[in-house]
Protein backbone atom coordinates (compact mmCIF):
# COMPACT_ATOMS: atom_id res chain seq x y z
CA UNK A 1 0.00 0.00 0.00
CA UNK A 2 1.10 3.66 -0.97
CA UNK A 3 2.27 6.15 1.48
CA UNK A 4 1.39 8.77 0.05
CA UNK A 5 -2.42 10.21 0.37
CA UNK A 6 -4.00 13.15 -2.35
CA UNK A 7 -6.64 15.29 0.21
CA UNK A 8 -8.72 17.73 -0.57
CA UNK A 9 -7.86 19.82 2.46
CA UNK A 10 -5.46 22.90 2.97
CA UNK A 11 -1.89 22.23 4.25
CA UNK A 12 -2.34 23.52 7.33
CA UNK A 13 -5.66 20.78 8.04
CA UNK A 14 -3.76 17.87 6.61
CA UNK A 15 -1.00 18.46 9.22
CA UNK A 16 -3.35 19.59 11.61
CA UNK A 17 -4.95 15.86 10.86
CA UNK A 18 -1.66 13.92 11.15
CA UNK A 19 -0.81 15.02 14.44
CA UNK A 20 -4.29 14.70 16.16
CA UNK A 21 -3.42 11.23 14.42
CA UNK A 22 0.02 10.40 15.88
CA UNK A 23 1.11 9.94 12.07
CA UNK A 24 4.49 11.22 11.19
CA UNK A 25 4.47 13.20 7.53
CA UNK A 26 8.13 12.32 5.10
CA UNK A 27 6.68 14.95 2.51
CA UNK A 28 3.93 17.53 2.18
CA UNK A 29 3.29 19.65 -0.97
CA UNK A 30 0.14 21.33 -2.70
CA UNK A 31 -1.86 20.27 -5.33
CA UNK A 32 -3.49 22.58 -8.24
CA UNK A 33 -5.66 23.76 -8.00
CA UNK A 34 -6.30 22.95 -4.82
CA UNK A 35 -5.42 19.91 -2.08
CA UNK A 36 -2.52 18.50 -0.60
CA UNK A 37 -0.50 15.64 -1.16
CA UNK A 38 1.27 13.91 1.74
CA UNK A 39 3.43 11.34 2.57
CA UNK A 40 3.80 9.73 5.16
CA UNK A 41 6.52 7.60 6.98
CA UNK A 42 4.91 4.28 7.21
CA UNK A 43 2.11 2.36 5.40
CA UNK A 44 0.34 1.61 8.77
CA UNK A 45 -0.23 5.29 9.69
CA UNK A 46 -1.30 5.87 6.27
CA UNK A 47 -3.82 3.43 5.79
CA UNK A 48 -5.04 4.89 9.27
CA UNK A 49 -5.40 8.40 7.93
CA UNK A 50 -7.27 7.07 4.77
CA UNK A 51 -9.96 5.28 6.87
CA UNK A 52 -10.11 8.50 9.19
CA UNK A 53 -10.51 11.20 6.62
CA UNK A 54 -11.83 8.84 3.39
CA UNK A 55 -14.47 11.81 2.77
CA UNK A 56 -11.62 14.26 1.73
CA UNK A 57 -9.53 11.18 -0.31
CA UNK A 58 -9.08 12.63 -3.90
CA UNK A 59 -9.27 9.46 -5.99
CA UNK A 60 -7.84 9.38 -9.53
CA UNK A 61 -4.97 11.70 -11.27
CA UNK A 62 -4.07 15.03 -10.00
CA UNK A 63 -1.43 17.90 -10.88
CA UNK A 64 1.24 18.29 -8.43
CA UNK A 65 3.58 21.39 -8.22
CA UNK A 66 7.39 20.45 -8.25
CA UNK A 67 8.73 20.17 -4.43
CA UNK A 68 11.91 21.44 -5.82
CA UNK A 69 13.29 24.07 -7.92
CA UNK A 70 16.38 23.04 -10.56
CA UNK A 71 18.77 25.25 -10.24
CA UNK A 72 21.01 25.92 -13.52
């Protein structure tokens, strides 16, 4: 099972989430137009936060934003 989870909440609720959660987030980045993407360090705690917030799950593809910028 993936780690990583596409929400349709803000940043700021997705960690808010995670914590309430005991989960531990590896990687967090926004979504366009809207949502977060997050990762997090283990599969358990992820399939926990998909069961606990399986409302907001965005299912199917979505546009992510680069984490990083290339520098040249």
């Amino acid at each position: 099972m993936s780690r990583a989870i596409n929400l349709d909440l803000t940043h700021d609720q997705v960690r808010a989430a995670v914590l309430k959660h005991g989960a531990v987030i590896s990687a967090i980045e926004p979504l366009f137009p809207s949502g977060t993407r997050v990762v997090l360090t283990n599969a358990d705690h992820a399939a926990a936060m998909r069961r606990t917030l399986n409302p907001q799950v965005i299912e199917g593809a979505v546009v992510r934003t680069p984490l990083r910028t290339v520098a040249r």
